[in-house]
N, C-alpha and C. Protein backbone atom coordinates (compact mmCIF):
# COMPACT_ATOMS: atom_id res chain seq x y z
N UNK A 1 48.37 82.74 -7.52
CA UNK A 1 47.12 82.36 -6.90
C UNK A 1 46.91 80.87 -7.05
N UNK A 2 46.20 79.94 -6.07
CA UNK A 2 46.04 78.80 -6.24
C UNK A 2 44.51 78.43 -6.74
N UNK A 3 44.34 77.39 -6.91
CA UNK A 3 43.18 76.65 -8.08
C UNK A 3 42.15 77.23 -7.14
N UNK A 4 42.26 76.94 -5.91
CA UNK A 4 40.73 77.13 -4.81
C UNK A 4 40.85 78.63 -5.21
N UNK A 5 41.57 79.76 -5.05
CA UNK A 5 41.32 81.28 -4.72
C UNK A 5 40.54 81.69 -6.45
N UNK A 6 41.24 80.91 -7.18
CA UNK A 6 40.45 81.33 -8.38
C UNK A 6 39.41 80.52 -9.01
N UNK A 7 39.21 79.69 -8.06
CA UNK A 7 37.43 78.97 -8.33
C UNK A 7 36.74 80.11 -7.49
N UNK A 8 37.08 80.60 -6.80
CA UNK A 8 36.00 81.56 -5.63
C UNK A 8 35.68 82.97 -6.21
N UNK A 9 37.26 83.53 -6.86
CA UNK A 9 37.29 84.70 -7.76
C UNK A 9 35.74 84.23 -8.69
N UNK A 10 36.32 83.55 -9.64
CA UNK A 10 35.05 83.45 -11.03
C UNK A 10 33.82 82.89 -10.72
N UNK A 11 33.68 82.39 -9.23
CA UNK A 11 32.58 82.21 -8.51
C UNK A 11 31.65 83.62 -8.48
N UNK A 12 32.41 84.67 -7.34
CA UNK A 12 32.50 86.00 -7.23
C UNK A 12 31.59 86.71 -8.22
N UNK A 13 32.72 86.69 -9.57
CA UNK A 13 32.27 87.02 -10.97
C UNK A 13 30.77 86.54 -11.46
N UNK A 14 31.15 85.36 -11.56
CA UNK A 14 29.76 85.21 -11.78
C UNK A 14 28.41 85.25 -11.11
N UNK A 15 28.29 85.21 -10.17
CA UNK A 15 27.26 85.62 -9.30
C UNK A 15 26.63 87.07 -9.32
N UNK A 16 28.13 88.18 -9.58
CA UNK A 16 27.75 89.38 -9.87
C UNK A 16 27.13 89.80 -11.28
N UNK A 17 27.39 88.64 -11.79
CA UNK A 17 26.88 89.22 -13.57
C UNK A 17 25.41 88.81 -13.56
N UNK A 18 25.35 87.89 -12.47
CA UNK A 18 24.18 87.13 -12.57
C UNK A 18 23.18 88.00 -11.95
N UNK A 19 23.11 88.77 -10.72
CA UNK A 19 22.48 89.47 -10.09
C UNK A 19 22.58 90.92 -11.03
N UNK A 20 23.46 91.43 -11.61
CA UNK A 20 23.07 92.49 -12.49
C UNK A 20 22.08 92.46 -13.95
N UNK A 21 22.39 91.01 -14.24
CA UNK A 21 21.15 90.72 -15.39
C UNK A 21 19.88 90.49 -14.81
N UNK A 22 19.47 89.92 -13.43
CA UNK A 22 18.29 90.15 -13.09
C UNK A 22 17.93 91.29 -12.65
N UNK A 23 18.83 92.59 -12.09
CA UNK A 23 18.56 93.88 -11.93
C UNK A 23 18.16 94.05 -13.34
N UNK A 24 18.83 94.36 -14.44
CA UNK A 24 18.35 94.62 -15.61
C UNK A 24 17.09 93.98 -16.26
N UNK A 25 16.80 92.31 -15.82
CA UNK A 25 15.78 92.30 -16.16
C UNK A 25 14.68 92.80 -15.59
N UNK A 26 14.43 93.17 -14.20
CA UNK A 26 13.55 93.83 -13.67
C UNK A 26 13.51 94.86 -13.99
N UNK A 27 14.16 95.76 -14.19
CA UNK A 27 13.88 97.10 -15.10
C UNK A 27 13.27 96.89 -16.14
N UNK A 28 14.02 96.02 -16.81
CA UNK A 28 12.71 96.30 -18.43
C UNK A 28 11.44 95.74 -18.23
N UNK A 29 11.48 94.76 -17.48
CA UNK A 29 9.83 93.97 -17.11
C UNK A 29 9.20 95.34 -16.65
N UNK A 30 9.93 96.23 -15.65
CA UNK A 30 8.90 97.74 -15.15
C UNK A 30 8.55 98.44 -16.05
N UNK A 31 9.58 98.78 -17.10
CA UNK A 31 9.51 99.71 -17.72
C UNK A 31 8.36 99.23 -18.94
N UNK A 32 8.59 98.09 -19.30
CA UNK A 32 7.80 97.57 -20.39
C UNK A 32 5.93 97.31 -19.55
N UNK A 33 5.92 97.25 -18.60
CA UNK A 33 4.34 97.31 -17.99
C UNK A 33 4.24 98.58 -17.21
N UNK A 34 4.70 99.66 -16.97
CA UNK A 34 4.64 100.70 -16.76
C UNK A 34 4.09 101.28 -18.48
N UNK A 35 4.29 100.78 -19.40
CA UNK A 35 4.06 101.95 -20.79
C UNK A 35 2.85 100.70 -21.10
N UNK A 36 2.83 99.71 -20.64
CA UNK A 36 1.56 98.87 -20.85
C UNK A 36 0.28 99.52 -20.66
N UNK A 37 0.65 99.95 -18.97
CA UNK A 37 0.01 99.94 -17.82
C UNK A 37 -0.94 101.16 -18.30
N UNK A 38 0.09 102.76 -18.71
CA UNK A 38 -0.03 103.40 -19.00
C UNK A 38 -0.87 103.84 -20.36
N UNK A 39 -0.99 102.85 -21.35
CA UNK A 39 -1.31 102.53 -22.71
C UNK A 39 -2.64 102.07 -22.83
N UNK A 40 -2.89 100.96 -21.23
CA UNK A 40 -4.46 100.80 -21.40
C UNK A 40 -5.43 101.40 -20.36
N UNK A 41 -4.57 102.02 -19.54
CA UNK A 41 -5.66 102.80 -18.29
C UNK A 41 -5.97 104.29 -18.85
N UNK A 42 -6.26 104.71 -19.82
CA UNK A 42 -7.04 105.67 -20.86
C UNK A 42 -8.05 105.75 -19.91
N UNK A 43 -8.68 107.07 -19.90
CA UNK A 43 -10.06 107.28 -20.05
C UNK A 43 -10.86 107.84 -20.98
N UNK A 44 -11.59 106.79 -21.24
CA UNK A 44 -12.23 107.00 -22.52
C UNK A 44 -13.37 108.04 -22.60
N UNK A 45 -13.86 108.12 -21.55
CA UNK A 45 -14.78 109.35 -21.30
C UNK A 45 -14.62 110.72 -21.83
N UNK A 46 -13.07 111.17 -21.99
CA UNK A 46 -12.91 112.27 -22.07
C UNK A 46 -11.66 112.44 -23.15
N UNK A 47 -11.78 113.60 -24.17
CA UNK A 47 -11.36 113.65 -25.04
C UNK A 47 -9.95 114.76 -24.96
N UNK A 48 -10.03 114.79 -23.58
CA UNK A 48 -8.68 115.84 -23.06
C UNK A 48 -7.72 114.53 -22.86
N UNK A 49 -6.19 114.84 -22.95
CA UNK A 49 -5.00 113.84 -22.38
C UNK A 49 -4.16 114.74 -21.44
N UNK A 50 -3.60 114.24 -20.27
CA UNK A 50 -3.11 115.32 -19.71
C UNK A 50 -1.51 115.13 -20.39
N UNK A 51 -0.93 115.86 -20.18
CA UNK A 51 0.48 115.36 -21.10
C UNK A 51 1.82 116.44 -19.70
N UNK A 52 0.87 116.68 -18.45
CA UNK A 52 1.67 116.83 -17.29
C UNK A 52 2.57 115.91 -17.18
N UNK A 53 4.20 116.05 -17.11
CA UNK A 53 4.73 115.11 -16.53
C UNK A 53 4.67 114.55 -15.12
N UNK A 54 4.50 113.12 -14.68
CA UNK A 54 4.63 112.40 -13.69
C UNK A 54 5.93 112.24 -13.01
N UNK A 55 6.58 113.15 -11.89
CA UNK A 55 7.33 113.16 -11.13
C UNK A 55 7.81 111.53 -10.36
N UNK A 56 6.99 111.18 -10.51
CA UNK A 56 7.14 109.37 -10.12
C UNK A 56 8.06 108.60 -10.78
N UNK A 57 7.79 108.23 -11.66
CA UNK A 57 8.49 107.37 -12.34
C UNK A 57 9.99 107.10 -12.42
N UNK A 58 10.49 106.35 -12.87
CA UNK A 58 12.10 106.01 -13.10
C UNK A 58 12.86 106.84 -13.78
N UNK A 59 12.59 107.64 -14.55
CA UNK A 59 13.27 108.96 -15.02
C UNK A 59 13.64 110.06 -14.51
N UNK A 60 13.44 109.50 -12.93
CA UNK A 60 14.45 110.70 -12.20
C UNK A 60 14.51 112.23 -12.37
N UNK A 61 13.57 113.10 -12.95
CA UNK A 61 13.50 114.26 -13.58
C UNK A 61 14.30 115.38 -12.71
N UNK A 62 15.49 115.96 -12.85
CA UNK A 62 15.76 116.94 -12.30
C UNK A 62 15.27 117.87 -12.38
N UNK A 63 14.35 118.38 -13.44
CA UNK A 63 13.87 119.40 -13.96
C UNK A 63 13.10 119.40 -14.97
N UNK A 64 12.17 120.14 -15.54
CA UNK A 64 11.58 119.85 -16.69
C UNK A 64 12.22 119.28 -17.98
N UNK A 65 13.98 119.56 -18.44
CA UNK A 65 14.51 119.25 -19.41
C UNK A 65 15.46 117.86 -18.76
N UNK A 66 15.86 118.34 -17.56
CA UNK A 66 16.89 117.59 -17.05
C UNK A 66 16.61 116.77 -16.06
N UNK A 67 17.29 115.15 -16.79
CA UNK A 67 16.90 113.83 -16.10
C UNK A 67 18.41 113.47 -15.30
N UNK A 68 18.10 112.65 -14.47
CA UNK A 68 19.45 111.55 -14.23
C UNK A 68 19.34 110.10 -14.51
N UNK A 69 20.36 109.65 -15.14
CA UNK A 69 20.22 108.40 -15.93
C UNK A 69 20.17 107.08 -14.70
N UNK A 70 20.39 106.16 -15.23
CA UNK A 70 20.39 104.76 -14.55
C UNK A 70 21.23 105.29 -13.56
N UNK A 71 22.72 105.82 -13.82
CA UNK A 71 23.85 105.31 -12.89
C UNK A 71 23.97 107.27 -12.27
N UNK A 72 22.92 108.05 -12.48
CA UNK A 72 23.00 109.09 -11.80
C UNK A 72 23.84 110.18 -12.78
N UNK A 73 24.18 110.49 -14.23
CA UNK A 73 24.49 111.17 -14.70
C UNK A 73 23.21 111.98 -15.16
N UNK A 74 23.84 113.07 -14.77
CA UNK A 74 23.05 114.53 -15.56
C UNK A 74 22.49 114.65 -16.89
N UNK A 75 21.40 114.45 -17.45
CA UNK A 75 21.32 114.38 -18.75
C UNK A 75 20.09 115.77 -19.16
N UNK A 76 20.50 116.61 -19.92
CA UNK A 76 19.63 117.26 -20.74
C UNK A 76 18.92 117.11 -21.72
N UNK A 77 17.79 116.61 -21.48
CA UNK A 77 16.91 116.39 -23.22
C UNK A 77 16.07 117.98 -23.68
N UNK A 78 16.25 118.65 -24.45
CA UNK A 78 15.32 119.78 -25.07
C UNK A 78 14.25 119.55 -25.67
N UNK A 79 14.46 118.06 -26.50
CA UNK A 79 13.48 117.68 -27.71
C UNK A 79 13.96 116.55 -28.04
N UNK A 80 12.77 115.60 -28.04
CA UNK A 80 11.31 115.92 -27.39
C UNK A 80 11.28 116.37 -26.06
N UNK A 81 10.62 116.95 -25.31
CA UNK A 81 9.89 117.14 -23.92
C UNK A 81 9.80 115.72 -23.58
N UNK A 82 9.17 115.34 -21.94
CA UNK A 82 8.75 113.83 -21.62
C UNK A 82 7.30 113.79 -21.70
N UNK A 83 6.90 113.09 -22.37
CA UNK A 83 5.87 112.98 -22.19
C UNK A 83 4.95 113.74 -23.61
N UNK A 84 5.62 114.08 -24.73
CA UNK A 84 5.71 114.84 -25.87
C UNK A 84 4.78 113.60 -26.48
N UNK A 85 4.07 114.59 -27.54
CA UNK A 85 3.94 113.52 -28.49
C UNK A 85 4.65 113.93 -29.87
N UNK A 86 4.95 112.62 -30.53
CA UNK A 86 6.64 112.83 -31.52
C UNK A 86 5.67 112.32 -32.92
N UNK A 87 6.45 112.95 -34.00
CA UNK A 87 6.24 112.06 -35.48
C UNK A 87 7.48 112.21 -36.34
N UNK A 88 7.50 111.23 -37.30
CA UNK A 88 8.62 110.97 -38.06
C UNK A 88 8.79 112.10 -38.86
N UNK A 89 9.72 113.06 -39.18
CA UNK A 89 11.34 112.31 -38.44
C UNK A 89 11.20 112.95 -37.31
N UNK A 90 12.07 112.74 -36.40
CA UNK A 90 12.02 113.36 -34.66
C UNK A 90 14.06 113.41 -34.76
N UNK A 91 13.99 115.08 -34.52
CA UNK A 91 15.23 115.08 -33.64
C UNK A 91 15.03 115.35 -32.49
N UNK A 92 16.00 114.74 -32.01
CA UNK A 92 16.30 114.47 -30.60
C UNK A 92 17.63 115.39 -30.15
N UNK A 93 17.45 116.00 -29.34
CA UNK A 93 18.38 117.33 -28.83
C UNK A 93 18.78 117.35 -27.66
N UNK A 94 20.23 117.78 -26.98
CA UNK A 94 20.41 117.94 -25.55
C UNK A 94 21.37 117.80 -25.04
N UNK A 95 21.56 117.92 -24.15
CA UNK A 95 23.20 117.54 -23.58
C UNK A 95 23.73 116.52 -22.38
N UNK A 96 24.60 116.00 -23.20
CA UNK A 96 25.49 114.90 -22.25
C UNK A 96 26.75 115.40 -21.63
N UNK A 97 27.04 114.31 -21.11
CA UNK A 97 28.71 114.79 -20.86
C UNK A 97 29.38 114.18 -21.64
N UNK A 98 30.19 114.85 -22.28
CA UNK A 98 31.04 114.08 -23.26
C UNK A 98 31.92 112.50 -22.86
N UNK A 99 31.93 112.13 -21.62
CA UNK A 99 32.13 111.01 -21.52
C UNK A 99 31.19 109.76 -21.64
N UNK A 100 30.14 110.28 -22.42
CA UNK A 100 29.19 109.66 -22.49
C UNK A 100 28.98 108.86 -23.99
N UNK A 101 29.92 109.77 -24.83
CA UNK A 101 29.87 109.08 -26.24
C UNK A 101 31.23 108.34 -26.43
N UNK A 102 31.26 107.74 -27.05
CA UNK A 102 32.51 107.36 -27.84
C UNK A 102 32.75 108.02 -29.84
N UNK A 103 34.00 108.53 -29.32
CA UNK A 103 34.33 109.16 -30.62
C UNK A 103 33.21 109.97 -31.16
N UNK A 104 32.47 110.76 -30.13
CA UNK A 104 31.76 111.97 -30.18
C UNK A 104 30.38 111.43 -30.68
N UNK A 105 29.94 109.77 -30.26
CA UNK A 105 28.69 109.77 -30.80
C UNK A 105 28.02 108.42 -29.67
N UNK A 106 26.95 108.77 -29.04
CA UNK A 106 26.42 107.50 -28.14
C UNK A 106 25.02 106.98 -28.79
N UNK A 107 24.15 106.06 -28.97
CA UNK A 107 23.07 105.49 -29.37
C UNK A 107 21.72 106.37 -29.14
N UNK A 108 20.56 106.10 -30.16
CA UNK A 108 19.48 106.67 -29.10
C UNK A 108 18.47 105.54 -29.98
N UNK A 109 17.46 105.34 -29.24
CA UNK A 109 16.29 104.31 -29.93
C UNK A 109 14.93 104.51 -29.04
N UNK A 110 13.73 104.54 -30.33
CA UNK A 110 12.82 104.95 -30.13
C UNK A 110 11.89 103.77 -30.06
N UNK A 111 11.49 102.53 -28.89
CA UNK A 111 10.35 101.95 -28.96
C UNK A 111 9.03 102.08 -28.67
N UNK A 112 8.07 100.86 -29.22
CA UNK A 112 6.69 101.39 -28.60
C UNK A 112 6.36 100.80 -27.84
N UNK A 113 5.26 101.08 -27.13
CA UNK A 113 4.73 99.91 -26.02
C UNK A 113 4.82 98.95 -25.88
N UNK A 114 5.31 97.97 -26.42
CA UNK A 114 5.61 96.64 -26.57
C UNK A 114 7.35 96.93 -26.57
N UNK A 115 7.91 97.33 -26.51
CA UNK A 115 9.07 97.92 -26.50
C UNK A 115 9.93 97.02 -28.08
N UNK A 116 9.05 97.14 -28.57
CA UNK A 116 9.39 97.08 -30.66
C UNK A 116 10.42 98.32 -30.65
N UNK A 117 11.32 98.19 -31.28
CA UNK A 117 12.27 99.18 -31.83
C UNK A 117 11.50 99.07 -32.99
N UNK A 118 12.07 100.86 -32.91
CA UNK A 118 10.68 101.68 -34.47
C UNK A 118 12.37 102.45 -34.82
N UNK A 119 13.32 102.75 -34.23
CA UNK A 119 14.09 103.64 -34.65
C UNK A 119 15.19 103.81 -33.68
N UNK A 120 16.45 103.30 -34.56
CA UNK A 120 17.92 103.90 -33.68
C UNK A 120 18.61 104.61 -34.75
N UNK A 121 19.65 104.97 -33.67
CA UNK A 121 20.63 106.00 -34.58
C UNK A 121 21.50 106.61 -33.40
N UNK A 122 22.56 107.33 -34.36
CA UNK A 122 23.65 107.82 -33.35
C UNK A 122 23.41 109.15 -33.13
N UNK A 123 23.70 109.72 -31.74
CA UNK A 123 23.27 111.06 -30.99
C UNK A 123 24.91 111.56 -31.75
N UNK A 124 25.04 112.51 -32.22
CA UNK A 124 26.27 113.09 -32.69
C UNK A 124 26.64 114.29 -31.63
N UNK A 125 27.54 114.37 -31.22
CA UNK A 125 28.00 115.58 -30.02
C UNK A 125 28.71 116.56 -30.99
N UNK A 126 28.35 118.13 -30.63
CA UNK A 126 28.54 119.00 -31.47
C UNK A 126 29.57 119.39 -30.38
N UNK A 127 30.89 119.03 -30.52
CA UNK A 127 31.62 119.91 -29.59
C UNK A 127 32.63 118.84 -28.88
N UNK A 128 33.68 119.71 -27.97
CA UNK A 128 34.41 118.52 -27.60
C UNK A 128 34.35 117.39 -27.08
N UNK A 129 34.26 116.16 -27.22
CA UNK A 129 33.42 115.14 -26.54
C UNK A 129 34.37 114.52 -25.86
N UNK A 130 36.20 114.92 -25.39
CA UNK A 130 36.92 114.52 -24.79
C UNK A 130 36.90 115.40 -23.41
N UNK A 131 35.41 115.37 -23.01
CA UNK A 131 35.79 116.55 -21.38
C UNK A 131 33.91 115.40 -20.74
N UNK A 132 34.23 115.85 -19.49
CA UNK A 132 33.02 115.17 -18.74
C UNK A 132 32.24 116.26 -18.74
N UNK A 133 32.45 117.39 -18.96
CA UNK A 133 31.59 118.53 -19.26
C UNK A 133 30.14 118.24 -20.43
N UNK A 134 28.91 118.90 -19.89
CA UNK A 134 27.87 119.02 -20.71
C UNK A 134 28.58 119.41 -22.09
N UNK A 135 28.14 118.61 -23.23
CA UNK A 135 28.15 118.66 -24.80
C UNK A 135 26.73 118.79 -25.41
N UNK A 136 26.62 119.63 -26.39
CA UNK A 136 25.40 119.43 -26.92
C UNK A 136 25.43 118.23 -27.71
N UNK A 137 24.18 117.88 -28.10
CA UNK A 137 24.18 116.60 -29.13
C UNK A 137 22.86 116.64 -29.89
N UNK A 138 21.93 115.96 -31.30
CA UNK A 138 21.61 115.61 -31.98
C UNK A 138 21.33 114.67 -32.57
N UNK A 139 20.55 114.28 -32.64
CA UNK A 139 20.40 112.70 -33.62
C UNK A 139 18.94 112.96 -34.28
N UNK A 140 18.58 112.28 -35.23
CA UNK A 140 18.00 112.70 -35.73
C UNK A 140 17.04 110.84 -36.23
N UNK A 141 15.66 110.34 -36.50
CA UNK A 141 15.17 109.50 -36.38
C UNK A 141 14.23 109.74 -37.33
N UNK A 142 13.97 108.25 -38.07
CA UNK A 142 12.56 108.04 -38.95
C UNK A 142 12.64 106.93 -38.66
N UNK A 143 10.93 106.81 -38.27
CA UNK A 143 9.96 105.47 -38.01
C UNK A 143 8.90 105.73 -38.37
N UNK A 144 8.18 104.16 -38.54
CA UNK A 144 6.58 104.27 -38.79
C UNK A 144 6.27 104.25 -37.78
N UNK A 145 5.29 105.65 -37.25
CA UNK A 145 4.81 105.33 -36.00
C UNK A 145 3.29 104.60 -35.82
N UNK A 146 3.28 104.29 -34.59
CA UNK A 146 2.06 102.78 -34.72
C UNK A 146 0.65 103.92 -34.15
N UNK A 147 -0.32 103.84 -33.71
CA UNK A 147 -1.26 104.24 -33.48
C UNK A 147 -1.02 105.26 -32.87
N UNK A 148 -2.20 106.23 -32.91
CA UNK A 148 -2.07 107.93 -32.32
C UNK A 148 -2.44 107.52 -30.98
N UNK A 149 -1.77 108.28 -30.34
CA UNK A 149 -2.25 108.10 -28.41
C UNK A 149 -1.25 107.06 -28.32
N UNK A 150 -0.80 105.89 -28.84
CA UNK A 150 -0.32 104.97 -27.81
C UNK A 150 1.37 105.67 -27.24
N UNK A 151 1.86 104.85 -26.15
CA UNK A 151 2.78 105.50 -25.15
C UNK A 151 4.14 104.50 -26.15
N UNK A 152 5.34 105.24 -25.79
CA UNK A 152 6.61 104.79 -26.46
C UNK A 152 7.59 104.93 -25.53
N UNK A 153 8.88 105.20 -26.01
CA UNK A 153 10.04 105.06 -24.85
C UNK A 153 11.19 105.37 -25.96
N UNK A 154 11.58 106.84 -25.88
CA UNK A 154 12.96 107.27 -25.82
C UNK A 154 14.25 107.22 -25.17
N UNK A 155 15.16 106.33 -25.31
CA UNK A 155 15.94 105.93 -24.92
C UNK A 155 17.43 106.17 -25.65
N UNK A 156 18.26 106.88 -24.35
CA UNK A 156 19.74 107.30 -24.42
C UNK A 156 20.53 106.38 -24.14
N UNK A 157 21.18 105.97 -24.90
CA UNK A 157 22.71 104.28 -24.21
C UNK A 157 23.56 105.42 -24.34
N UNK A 158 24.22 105.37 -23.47
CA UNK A 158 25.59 105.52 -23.14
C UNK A 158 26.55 104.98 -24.14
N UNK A 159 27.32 105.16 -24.84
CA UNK A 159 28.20 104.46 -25.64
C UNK A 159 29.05 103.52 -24.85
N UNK A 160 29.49 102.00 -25.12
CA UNK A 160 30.10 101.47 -23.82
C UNK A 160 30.82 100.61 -25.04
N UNK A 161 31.68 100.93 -26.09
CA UNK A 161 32.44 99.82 -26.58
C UNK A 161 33.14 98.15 -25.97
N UNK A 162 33.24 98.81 -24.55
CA UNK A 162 34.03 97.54 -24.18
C UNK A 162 33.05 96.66 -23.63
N UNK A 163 31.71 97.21 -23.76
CA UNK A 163 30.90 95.92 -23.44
C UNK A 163 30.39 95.56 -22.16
N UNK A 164 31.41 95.97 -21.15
CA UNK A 164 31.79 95.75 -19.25
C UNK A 164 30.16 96.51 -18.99
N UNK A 165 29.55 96.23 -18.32
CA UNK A 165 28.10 96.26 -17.53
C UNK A 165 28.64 97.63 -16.89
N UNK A 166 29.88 97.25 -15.85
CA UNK A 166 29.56 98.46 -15.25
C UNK A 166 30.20 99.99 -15.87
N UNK A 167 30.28 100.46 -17.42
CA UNK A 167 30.32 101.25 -18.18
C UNK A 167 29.24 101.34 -18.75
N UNK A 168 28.47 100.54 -18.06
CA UNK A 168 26.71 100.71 -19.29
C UNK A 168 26.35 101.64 -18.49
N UNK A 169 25.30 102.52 -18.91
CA UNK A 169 24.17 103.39 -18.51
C UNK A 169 23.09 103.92 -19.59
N UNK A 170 22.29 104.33 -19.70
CA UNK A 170 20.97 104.87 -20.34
C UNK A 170 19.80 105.53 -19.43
N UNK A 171 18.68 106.20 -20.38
CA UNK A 171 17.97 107.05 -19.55
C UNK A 171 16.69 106.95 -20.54
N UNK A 172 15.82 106.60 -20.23
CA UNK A 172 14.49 105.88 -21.08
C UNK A 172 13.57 107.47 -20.37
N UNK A 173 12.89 107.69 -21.52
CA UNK A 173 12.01 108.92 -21.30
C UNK A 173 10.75 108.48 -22.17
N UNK A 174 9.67 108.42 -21.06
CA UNK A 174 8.14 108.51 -22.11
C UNK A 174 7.96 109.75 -22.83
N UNK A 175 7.39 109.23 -24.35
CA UNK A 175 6.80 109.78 -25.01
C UNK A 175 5.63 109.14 -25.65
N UNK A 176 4.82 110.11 -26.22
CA UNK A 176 3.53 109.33 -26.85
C UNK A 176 3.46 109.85 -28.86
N UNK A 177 2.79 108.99 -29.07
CA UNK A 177 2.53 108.75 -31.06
C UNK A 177 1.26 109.61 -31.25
């Protein structure tokens, strides 16, 4: 290849890394004023909370247990529910596809409205984690949690050792304290 074809290549490159970090930053700017948004439009009038899940949002809900992540994988959460309210310790339960962990274990982290990490740890897959097939999994979490009622964000990473963007994925699920 000559000097011009590979100034245009890492041109290429970079432009794409560049437009995927502002995709990513626009997600968390949503996600982080969506649990804002959500955190101060309370009504104070009334001492009921509805804890119905919202079909809207970015969590893609296939079903009451079952979400699809960023990049469209199938994900089963059992526990918590969306939209649950959680206290320390909280396991976290459900199923991935085993291509989802590395060496049978992918991330999970629990922030709060301000999207503060209160709690990570590794989801452990009970079962073969060398098949794209649903695996059960587990992880298990202690945090101080911050005020009763306020909104948080359970969040699944994908295990992605090599780092490459497009092996990333995750699946952020509201919950409340």
């Amino acid at each position: 290849m000559n000097t011009n074809s590979n100034k245009i290549l890492y041109g290429a490159i970079v432009i794409v890394f560049l437009l995927a970090f502002v995709v990513l930053g626009l997600y968390v700017y949503r996600q982080k004023n969506d649990i804002t948004t959500n955190n101060n439009s309370g009504d104070t009038s009334s001492d009921t909370t509805d804890t119905t899940p919202d079909t809207s949002s970015d969590e893609n809900p296939v079903s009451n247990t079952s979400f699809e992540s960023e990049k469209g994988t199938v994900i089963t959460l059992t526990s918590p529910t969306r939209g649950a309210t959680v206290a320390s310790p909280l396991k976290v339960t459900g199923n991935v596809p085993g291509s989802w962990s590395f060496e049978g274990q992918f991330t999970v982290r629990l922030l709060d409205s301000e999207s503060n990490m209160l709690a990570e740890g590794p989801a452990k897959l009970e079962g073969d984690w060398m098949t794209t097939n649903q695996v059960p999994f587990t992880a298990d979490l202690t945090f101080n949690a911050p005020a009763s009622g306020s909104m948080g964000l359970l969040v699944l990473e994908k295990a992605n050792p090599s780092d490459l963007e497009e092996n990333a994925d995750s699946l952020s699920v509201p919950i409340q304290f």
